[in-house]
C-alpha atoms as a PDB file:
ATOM      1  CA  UNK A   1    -269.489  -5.182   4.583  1.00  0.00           C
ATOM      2  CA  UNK A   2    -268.474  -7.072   7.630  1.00  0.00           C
ATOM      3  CA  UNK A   3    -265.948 -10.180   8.039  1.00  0.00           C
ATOM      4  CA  UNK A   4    -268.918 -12.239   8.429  1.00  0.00           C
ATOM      5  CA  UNK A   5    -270.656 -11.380   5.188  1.00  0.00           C
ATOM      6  CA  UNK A   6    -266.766 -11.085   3.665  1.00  0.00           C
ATOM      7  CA  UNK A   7    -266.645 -14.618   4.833  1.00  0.00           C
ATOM      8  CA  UNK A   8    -269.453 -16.121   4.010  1.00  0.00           C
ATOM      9  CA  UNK A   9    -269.626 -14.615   0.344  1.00  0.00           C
ATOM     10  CA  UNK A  10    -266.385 -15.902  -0.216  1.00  0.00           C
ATOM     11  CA  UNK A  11    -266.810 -19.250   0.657  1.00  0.00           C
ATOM     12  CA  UNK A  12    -270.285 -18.950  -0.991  1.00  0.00           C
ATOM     13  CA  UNK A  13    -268.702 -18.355  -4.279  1.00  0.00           C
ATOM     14  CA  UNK A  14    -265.566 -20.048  -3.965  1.00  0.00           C
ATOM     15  CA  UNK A  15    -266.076 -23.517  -2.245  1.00  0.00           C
ATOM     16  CA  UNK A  16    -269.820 -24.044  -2.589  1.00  0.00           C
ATOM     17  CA  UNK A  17    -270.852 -26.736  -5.470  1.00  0.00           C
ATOM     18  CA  UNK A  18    -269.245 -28.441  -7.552  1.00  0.00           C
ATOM     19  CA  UNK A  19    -267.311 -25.887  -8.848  1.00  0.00           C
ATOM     20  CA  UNK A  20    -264.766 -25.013  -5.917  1.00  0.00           C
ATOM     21  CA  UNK A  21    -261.627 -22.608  -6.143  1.00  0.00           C
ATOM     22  CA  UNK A  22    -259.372 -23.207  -3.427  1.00  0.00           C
ATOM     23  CA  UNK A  23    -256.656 -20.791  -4.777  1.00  0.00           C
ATOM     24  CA  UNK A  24    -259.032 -18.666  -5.395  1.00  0.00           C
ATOM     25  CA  UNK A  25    -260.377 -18.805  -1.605  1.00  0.00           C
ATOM     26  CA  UNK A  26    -256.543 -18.354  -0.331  1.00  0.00           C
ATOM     27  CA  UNK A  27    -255.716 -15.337  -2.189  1.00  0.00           C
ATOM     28  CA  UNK A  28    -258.926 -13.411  -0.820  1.00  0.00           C
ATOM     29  CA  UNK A  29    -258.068 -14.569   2.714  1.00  0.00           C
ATOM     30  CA  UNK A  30    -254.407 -13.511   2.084  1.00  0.00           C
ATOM     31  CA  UNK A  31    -255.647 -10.230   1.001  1.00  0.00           C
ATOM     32  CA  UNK A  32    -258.092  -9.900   3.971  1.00  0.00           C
ATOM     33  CA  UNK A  33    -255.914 -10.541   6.602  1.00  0.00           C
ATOM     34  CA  UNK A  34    -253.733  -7.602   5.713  1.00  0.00           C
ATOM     35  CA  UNK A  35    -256.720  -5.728   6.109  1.00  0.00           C
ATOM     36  CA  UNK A  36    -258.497  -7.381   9.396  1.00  0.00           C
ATOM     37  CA  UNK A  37    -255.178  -9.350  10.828  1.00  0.00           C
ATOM     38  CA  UNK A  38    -254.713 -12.902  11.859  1.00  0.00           C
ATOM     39  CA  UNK A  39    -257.445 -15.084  10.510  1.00  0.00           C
ATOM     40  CA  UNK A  40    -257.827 -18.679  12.045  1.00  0.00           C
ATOM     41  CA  UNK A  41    -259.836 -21.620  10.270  1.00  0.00           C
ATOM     42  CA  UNK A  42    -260.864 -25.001  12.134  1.00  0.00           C
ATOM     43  CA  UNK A  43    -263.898 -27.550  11.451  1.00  0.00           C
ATOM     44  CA  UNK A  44    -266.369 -26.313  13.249  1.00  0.00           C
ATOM     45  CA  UNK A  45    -268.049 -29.529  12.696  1.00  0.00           C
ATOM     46  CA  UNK A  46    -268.066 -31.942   9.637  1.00  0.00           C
ATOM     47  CA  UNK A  47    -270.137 -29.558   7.776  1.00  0.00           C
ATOM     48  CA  UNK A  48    -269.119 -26.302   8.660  1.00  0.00           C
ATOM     49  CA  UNK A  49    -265.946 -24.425   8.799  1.00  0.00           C
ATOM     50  CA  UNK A  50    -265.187 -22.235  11.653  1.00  0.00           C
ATOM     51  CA  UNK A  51    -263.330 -18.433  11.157  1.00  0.00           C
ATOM     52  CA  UNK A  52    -261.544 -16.913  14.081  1.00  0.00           C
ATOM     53  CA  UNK A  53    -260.945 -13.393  13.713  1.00  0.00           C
ATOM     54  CA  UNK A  54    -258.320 -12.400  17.487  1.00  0.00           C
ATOM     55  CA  UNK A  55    -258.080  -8.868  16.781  1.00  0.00           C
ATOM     56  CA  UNK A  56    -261.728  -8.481  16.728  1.00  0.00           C
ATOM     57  CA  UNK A  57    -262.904 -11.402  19.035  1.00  0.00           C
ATOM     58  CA  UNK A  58    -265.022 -12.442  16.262  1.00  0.00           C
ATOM     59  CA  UNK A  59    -266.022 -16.152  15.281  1.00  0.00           C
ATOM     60  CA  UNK A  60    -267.937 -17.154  11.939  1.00  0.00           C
ATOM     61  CA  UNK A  61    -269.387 -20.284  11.430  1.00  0.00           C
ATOM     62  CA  UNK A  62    -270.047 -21.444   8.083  1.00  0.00           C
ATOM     63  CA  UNK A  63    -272.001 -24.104   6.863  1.00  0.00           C
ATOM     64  CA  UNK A  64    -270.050 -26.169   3.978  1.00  0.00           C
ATOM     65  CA  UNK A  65    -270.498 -29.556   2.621  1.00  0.00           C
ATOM     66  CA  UNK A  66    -267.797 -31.731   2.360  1.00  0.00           C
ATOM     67  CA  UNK A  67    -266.040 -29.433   4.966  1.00  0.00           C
ATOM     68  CA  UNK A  68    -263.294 -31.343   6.305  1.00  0.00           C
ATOM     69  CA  UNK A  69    -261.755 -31.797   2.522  1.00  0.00           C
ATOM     70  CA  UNK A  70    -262.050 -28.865   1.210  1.00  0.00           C
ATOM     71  CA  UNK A  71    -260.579 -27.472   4.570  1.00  0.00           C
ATOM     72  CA  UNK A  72    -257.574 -29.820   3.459  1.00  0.00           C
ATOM     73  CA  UNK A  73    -257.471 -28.311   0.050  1.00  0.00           C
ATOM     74  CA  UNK A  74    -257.028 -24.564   1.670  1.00  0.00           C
ATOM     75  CA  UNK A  75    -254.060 -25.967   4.268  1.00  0.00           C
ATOM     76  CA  UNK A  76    -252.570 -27.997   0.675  1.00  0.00           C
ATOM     77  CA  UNK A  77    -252.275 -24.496  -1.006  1.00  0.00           C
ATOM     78  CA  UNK A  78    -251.136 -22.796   2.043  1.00  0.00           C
ATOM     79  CA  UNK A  79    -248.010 -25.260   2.145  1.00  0.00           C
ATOM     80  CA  UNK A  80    -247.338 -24.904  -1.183  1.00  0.00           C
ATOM     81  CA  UNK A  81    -247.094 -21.494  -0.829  1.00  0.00           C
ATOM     82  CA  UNK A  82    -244.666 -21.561   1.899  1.00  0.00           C
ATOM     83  CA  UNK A  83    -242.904 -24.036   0.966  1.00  0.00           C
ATOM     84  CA  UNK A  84    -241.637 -22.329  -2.245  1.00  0.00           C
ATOM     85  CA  UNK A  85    -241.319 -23.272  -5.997  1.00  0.00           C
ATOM     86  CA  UNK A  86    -238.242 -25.206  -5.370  1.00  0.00           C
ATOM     87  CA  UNK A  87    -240.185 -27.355  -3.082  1.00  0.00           C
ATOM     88  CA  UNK A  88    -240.052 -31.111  -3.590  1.00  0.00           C
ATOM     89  CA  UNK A  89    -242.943 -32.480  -0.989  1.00  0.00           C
ATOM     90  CA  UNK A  90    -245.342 -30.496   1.113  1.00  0.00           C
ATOM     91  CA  UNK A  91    -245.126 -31.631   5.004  1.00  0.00           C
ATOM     92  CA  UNK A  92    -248.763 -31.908   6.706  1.00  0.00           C
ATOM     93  CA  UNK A  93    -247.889 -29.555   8.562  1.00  0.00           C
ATOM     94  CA  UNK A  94    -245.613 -26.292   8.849  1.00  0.00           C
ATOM     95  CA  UNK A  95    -245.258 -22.770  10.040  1.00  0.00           C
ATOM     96  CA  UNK A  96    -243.265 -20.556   7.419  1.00  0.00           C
ATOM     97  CA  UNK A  97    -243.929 -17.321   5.488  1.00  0.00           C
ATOM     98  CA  UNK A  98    -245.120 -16.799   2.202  1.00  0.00           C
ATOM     99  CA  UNK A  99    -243.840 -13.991   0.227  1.00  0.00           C
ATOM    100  CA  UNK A 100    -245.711 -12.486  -3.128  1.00  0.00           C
ATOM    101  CA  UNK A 101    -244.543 -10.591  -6.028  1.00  0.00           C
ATOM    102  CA  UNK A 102    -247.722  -9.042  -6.663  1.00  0.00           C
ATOM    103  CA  UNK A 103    -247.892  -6.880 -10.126  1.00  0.00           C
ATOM    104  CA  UNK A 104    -249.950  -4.124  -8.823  1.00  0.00           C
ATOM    105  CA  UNK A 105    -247.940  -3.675  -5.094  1.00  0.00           C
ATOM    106  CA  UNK A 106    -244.693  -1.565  -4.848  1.00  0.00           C
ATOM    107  CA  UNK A 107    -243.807  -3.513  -1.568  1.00  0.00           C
ATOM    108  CA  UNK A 108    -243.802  -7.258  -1.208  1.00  0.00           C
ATOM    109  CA  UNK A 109    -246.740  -8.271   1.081  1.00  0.00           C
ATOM    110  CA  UNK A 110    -245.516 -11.052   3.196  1.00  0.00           C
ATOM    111  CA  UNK A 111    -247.437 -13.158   5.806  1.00  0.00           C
ATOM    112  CA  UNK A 112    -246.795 -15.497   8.675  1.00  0.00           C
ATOM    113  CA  UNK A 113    -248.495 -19.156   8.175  1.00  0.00           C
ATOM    114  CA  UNK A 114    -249.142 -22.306  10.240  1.00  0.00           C
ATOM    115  CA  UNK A 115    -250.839 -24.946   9.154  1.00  0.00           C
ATOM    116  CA  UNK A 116    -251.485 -28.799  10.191  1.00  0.00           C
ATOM    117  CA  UNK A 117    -253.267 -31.464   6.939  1.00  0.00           C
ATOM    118  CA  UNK A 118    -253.015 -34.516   8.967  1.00  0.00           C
ATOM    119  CA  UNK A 119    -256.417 -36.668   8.553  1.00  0.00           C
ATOM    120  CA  UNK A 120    -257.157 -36.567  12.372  1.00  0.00           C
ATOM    121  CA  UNK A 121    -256.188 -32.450  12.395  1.00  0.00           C
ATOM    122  CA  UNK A 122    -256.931 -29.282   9.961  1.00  0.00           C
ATOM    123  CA  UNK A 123    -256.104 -26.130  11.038  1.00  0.00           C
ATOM    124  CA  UNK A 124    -254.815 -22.954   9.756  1.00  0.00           C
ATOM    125  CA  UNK A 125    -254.112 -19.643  10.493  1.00  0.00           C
ATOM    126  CA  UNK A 126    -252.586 -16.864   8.394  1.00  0.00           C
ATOM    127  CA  UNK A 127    -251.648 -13.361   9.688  1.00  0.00           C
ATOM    128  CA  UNK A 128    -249.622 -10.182   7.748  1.00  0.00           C
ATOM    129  CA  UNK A 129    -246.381  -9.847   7.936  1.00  0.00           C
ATOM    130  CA  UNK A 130    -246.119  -5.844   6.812  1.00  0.00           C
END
């Protein structure tokens, strides 16, 4: 398959409907960047999300209703993530790493986050840390 169709499934099965899985969505990009590097995610416009892929100078545009919040949900779960179970708030924005435990990994994948939640500005981008 390629990152588009990758993409596109995902966010077909994950964020489409009623029925949306946003931690669902961040553990398959987690997983894909250590496979295809730094992935970026923007609005592309209020009903589409936009996937920046450097490594391969490859863009996907995705059509999503409801974009812009469920683009907040995705940078809500990255920041919990890096911000650690201790945390007591999530900040709108951050850059940190997120660390898993992962049951079925000898080595602890790790990656390298930014992320801005403000309601003028969503952004993130996630990249592997091996």
């Amino acid at each position: 398959m390629s990152i588009a169709s990758d993409i596109q499934q995902l966010v077909a099965e994950k964020l489409s409907g009623t029925k949306i899985d946003p931690v669902g969505v961040v553990d398959q990009l987690l997983a894909l960047s250590q496979q295809q590097g730094e992935i970026r995610c923007q609005l592309a416009d209020d009903q589409a999300l936009s996937f920046v892929f450097p490594k391969q100078a490859s863009v996907v545009r995705v059509p999503l209703a409801a974009a812009k919040g469920k683009l907040r949900m995705l940078c809500a779960r990255l920041g919990v993530l890096s911000a650690g179970a201790d945390a007591t708030s999530i900040p709108a924005h951050g850059d940190g790493v997120i660390e898993l435990n992962t049951p079925t990994a000898n080595a602890h994948p790790r990656w390298r986050v930014q992320y801005q939640n403000t309601p003028s500005e969503q952004w993130f981008s996630i990249q592997s840390r091996e």
